[in-house]
N, C-alpha and C. Protein backbone atom coordinates (compact mmCIF):
# COMPACT_ATOMS: atom_id res chain seq x y z
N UNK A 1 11.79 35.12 -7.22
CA UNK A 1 12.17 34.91 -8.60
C UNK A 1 10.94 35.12 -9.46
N UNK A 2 11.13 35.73 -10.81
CA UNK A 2 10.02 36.34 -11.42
C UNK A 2 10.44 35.17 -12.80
N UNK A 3 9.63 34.39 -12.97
CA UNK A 3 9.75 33.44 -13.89
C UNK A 3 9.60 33.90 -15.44
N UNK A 4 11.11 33.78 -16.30
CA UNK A 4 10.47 34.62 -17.50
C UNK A 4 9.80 33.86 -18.57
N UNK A 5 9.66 32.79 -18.84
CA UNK A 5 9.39 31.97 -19.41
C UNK A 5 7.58 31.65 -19.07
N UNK A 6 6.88 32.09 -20.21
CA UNK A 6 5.70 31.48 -20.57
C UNK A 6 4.83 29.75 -20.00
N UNK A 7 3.84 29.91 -19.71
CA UNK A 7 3.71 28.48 -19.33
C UNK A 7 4.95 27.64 -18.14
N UNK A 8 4.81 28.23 -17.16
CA UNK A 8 5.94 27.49 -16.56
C UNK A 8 5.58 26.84 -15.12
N UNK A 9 4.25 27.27 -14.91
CA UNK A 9 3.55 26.67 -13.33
C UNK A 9 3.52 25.40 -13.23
N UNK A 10 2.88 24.69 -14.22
CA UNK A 10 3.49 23.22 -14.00
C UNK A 10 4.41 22.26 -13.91
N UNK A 11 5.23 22.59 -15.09
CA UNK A 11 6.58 22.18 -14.91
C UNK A 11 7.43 22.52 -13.47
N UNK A 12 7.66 23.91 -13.30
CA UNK A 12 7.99 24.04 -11.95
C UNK A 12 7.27 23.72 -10.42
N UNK A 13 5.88 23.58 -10.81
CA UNK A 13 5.50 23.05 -9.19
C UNK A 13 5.71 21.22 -9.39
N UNK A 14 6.12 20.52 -10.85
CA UNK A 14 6.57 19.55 -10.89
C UNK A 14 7.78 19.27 -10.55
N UNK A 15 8.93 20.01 -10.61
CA UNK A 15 10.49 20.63 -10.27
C UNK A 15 10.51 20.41 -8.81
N UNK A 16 9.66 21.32 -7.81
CA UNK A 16 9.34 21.30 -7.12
C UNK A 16 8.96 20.49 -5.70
N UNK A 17 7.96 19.61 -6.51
CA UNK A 17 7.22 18.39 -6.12
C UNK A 17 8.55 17.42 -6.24
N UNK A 18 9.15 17.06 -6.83
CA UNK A 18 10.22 15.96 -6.96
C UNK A 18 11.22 16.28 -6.43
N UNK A 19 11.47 17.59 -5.78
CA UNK A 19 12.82 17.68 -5.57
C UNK A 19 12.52 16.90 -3.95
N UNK A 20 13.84 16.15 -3.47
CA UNK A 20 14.28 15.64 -2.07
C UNK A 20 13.25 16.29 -1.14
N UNK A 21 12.67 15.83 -0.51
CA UNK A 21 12.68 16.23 1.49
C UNK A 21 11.42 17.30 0.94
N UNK A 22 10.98 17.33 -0.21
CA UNK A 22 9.91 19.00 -0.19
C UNK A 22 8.50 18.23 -0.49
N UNK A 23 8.04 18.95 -0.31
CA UNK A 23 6.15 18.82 -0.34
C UNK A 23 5.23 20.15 0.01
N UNK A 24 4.53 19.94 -1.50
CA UNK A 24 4.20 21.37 -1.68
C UNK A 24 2.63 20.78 -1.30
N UNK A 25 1.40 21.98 -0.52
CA UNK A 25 -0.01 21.90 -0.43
C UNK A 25 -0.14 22.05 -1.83
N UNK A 26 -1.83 21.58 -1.57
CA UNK A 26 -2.60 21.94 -2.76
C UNK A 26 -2.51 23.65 -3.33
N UNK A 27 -3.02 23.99 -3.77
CA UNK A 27 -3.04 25.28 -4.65
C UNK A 27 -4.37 25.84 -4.13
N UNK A 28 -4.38 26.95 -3.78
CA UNK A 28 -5.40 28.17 -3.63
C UNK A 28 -5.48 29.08 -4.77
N UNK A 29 -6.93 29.36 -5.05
CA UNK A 29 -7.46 30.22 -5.66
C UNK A 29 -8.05 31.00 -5.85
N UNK A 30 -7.60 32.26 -5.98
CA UNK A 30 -8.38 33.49 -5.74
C UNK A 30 -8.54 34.02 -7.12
N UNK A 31 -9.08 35.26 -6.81
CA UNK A 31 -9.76 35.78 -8.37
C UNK A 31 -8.79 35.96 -9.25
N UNK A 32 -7.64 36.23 -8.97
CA UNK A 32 -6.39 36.56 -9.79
C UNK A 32 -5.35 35.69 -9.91
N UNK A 33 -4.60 34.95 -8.26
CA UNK A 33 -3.73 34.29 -8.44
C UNK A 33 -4.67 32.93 -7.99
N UNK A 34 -3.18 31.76 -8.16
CA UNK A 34 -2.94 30.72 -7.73
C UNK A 34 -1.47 30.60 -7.32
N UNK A 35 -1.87 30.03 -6.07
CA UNK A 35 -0.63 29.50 -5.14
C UNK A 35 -0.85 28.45 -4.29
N UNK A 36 0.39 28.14 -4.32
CA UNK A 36 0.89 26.70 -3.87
C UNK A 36 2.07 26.60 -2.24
N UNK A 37 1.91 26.72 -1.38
CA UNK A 37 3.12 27.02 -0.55
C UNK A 37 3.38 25.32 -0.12
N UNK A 38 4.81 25.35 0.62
CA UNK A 38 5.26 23.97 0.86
C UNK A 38 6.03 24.09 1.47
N UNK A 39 7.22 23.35 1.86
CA UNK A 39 8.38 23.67 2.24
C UNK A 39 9.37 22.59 2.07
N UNK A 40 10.83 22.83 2.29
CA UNK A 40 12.51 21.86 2.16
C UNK A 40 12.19 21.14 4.10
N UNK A 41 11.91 20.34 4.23
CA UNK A 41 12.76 19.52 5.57
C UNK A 41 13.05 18.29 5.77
N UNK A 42 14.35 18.07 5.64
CA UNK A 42 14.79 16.48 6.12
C UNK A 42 15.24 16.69 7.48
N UNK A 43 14.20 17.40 8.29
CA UNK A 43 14.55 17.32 9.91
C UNK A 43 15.57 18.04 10.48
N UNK A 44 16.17 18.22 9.52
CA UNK A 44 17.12 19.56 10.41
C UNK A 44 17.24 20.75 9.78
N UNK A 45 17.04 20.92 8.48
CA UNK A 45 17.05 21.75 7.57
C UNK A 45 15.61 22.54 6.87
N UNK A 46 14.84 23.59 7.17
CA UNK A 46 13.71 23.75 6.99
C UNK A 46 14.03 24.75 5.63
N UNK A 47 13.13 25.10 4.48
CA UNK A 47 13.31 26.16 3.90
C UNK A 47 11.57 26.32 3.13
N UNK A 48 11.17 27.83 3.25
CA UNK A 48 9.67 27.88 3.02
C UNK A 48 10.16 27.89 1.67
N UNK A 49 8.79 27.43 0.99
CA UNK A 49 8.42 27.85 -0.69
C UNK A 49 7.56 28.31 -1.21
N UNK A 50 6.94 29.46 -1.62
CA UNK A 50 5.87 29.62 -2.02
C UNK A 50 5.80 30.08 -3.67
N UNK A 51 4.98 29.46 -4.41
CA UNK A 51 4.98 29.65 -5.99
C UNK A 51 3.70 30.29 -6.10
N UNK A 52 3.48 31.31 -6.79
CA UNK A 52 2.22 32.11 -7.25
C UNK A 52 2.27 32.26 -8.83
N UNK A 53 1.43 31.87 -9.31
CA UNK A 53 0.97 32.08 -10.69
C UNK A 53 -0.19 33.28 -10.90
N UNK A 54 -0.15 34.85 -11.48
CA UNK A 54 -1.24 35.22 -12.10
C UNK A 54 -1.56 34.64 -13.14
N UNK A 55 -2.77 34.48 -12.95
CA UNK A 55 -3.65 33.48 -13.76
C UNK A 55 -4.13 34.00 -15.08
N UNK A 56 -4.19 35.58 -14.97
CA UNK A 56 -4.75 36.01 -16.43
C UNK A 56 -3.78 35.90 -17.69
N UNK A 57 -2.47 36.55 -16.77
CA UNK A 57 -0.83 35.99 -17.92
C UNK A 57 -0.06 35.01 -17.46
N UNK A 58 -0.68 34.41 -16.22
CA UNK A 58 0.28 32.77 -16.72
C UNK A 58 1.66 33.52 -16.03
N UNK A 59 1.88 34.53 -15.12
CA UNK A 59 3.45 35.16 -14.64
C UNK A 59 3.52 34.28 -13.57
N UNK A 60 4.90 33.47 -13.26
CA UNK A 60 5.17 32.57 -12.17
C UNK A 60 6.10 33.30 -11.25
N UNK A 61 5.59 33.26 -10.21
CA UNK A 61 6.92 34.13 -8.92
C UNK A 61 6.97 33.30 -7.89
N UNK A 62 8.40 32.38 -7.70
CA UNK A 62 8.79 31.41 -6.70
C UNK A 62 9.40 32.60 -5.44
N UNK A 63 9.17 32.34 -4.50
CA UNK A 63 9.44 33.49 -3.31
C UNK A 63 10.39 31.80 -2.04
N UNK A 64 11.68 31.66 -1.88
CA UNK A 64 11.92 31.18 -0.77
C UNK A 64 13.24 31.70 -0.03
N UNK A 65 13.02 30.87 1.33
CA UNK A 65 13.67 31.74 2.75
C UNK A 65 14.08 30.83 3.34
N UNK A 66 15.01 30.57 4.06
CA UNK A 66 15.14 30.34 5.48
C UNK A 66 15.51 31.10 6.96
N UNK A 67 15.62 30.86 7.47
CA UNK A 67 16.08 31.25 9.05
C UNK A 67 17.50 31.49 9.17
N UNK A 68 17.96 32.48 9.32
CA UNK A 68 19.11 32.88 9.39
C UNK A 68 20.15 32.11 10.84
N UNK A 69 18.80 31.55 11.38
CA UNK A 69 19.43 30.62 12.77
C UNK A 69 19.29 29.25 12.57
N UNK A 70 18.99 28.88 11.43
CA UNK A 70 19.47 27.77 11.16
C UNK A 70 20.71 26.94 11.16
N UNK A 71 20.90 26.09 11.21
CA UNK A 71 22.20 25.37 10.93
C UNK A 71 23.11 25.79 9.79
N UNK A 72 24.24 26.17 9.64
CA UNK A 72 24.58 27.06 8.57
C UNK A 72 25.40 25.41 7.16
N UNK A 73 24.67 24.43 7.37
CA UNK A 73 24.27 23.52 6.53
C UNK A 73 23.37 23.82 5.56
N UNK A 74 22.49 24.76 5.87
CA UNK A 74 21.62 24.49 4.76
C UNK A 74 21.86 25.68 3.90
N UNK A 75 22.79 26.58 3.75
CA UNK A 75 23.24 27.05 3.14
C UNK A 75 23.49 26.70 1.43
N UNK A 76 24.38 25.16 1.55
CA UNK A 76 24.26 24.66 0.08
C UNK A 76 23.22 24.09 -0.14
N UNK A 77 22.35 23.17 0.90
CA UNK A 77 21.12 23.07 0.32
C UNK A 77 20.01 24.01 -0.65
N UNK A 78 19.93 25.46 0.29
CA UNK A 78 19.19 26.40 -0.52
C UNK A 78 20.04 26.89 -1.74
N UNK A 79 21.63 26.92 -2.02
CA UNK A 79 21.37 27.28 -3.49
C UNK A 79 21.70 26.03 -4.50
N UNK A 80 21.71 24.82 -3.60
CA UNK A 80 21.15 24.07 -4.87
C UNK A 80 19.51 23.72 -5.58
N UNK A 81 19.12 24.36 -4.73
CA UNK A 81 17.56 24.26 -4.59
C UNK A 81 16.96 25.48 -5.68
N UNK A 82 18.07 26.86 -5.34
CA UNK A 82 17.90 27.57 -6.10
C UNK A 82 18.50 27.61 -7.86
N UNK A 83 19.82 26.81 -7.95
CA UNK A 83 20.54 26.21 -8.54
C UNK A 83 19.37 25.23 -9.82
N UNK A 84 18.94 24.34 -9.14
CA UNK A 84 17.70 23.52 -9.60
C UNK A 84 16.64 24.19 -10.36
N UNK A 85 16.44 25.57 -9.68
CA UNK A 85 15.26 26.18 -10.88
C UNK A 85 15.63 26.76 -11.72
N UNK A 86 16.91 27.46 -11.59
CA UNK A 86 17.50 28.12 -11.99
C UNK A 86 17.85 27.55 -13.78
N UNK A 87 17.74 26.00 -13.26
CA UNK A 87 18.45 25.57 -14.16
C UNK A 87 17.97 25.38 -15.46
N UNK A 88 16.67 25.14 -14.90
CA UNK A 88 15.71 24.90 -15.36
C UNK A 88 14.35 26.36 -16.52
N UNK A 89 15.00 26.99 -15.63
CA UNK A 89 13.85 28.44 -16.04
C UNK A 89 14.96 29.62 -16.09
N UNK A 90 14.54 30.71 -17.09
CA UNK A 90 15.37 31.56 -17.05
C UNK A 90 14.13 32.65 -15.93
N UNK A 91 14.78 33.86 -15.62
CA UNK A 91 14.02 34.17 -13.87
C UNK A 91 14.80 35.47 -13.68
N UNK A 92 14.14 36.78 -13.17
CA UNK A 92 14.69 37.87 -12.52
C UNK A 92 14.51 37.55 -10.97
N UNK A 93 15.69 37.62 -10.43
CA UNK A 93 15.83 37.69 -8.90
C UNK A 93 16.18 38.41 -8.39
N UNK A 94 15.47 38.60 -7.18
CA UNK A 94 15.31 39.93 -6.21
C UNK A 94 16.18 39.04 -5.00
N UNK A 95 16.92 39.51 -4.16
CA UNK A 95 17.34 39.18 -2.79
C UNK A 95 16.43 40.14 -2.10
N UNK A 96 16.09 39.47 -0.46
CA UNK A 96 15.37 40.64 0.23
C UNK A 96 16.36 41.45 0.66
N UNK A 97 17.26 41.47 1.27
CA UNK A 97 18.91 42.09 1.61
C UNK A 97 19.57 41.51 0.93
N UNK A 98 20.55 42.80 0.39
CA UNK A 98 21.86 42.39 -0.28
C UNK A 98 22.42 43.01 0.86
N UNK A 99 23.52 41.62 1.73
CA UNK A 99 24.62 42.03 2.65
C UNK A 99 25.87 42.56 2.24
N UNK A 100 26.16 42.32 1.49
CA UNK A 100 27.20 42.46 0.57
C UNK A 100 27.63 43.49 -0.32
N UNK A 101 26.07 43.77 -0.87
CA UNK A 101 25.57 45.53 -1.52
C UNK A 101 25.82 45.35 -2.80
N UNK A 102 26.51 44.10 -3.72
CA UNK A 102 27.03 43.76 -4.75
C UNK A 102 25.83 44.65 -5.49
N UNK A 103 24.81 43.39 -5.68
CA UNK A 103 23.46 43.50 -6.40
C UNK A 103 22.31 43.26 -5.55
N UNK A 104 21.32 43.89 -5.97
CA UNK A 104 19.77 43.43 -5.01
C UNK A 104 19.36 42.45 -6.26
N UNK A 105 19.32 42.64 -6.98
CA UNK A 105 18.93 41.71 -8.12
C UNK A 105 19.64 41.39 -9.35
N UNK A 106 19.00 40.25 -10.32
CA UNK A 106 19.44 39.65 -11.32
C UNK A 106 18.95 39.65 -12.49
N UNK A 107 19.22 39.79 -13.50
CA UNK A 107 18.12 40.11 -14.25
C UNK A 107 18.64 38.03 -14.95
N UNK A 108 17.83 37.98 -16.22
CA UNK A 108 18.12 36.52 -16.62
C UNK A 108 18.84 36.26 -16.95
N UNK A 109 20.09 35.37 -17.04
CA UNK A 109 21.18 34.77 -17.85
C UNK A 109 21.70 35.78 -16.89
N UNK A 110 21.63 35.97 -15.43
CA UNK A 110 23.11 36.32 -14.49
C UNK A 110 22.79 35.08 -13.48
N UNK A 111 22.26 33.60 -13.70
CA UNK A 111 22.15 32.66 -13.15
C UNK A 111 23.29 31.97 -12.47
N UNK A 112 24.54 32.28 -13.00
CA UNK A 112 25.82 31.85 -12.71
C UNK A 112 26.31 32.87 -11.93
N UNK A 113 26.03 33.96 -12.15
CA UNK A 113 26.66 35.23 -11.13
C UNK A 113 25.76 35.03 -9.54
N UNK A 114 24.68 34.99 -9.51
CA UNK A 114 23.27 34.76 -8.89
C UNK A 114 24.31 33.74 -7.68
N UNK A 115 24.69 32.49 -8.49
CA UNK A 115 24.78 31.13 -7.17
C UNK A 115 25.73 31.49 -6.77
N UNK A 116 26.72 32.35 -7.83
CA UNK A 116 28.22 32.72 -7.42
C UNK A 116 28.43 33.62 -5.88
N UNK A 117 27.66 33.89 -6.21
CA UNK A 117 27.14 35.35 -5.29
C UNK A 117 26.11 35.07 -3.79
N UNK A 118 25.47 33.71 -3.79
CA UNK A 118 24.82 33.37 -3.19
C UNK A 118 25.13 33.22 -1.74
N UNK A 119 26.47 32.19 -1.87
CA UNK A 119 27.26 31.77 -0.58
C UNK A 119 27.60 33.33 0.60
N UNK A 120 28.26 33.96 -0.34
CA UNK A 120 29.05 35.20 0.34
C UNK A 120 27.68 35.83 0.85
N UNK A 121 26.36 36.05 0.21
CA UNK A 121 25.42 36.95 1.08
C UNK A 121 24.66 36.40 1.98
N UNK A 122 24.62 34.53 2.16
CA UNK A 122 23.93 34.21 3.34
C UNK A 122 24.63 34.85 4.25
N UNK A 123 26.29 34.27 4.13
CA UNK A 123 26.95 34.15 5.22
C UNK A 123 27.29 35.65 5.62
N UNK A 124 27.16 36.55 4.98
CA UNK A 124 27.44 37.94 5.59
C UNK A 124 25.69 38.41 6.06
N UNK A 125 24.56 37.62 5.46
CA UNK A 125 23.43 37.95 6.67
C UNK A 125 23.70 37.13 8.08
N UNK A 126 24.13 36.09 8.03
CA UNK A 126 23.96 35.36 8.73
C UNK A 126 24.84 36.15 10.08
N UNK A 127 26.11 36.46 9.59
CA UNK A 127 27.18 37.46 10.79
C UNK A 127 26.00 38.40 11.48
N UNK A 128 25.35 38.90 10.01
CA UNK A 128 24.47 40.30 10.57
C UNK A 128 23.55 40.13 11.62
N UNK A 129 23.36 38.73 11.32
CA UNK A 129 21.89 38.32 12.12
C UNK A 129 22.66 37.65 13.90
N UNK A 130 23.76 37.17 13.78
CA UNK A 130 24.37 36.44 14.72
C UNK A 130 25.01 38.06 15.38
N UNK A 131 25.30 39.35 15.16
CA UNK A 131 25.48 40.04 15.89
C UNK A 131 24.36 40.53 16.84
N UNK A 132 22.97 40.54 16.64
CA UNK A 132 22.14 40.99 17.11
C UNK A 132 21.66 40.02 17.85
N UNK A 133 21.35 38.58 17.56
CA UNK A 133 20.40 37.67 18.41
C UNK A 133 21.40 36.61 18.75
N UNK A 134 22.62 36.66 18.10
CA UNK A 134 23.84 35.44 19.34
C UNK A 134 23.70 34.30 17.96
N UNK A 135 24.40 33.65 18.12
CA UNK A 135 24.99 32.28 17.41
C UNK A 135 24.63 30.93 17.57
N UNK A 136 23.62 30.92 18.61
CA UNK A 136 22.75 29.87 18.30
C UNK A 136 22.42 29.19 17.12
N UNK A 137 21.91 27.98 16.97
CA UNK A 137 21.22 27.07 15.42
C UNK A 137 20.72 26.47 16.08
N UNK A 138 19.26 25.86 15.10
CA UNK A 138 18.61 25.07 15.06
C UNK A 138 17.91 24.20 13.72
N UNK A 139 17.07 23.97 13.93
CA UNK A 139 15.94 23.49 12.80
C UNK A 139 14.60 24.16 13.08
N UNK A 140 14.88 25.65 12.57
CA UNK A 140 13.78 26.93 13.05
C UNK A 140 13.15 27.02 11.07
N UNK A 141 11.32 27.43 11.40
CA UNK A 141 10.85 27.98 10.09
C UNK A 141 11.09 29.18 10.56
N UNK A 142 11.37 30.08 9.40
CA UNK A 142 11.30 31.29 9.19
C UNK A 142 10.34 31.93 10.22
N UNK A 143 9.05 31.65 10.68
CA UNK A 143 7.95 32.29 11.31
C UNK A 143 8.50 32.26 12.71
N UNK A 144 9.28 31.11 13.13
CA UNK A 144 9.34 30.98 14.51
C UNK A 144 10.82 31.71 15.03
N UNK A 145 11.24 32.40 14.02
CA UNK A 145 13.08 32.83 14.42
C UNK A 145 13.28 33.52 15.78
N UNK A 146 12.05 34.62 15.62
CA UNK A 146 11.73 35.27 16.97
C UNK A 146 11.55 34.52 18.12
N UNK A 147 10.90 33.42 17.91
CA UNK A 147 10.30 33.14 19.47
C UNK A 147 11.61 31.96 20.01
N UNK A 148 12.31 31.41 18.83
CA UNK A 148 13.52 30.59 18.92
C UNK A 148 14.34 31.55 19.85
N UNK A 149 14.45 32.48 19.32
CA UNK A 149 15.74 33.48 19.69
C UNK A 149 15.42 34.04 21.52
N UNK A 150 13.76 34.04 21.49
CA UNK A 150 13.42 34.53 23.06
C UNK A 150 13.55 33.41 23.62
N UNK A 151 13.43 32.07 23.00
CA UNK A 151 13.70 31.26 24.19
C UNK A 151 15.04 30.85 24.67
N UNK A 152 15.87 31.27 23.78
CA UNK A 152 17.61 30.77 23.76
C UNK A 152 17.75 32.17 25.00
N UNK A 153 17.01 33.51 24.90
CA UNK A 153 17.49 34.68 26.31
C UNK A 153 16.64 34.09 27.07
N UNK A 154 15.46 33.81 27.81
CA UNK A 154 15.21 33.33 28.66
C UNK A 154 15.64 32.41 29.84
């Protein structure tokens, strides 16, 4: 999500910070950006977060994911999560796959089309992803999907 709104790193890594089950690290700084990564887990439900601010214009880009072998629970978790910033900030959104092919992206004020739209493209990645590596779930981060998935063939 490409944050359109001016001044918005604090407020949202405050959004952020308060929402349920999340906890964001401190912030890194490099010559250009600042970022903050964290993540969603109440133990069964993982989802990464990472917020980057360029620092010279103040541009905020929230980037989050989960595991397609997750528990297919956290499905409404992530778009109320997305729902939550949404609500909050107006935002161009990119999907990394559109399953569905509808839209790859959103431009601002399609926030309601965006969540509308949300449900139908986990769950048609999720088929995509359950044809290739099996139907397994867990409480997997994003990093570990692979090695989840080799240990479920083993």
């Amino acid at each position: 999500m490409q944050i359109v709104q001016p001044i918005a790193w604090q407020k949202l890594r405050g959004i952020l910070a308060r929402y349920p089950n999340t906890c964001l690290e401190d912030p890194e700084i490099s010559s250009a950006f600042e970022t903050v990564v964290g993540e969603y887990d109440d133990g069964r439900h993982i989802i990464d977060i990472q917020l980057s601010r360029e620092i010279t214009s103040d541009k905020c880009t929230l980037a989050m994911r989960f595991s397609l072998c997750s528990y297919e629970t956290i499905d409404n978790i992530f778009v109320e999560l997305v729902n939550s910033v949404l609500f909050s900030f107006e935002a161009e959104v990119w999907l990394m796959t559109s399953a569905v092919r509808e839209k790859a992206s959103y431009l601002p004020g399609d926030s309601t089309w965006l969540i509308g739209a949300l449900p139908g493209e986990i769950v048609e990645m999720r088929n995509y992803w359950q044809n290739f590596f099996g139907t397994k779930q867990g409480a997997v981060r994003v990093k570990d999907s692979f090695s989840f998935i080799r240990l479920l063939h083993d």
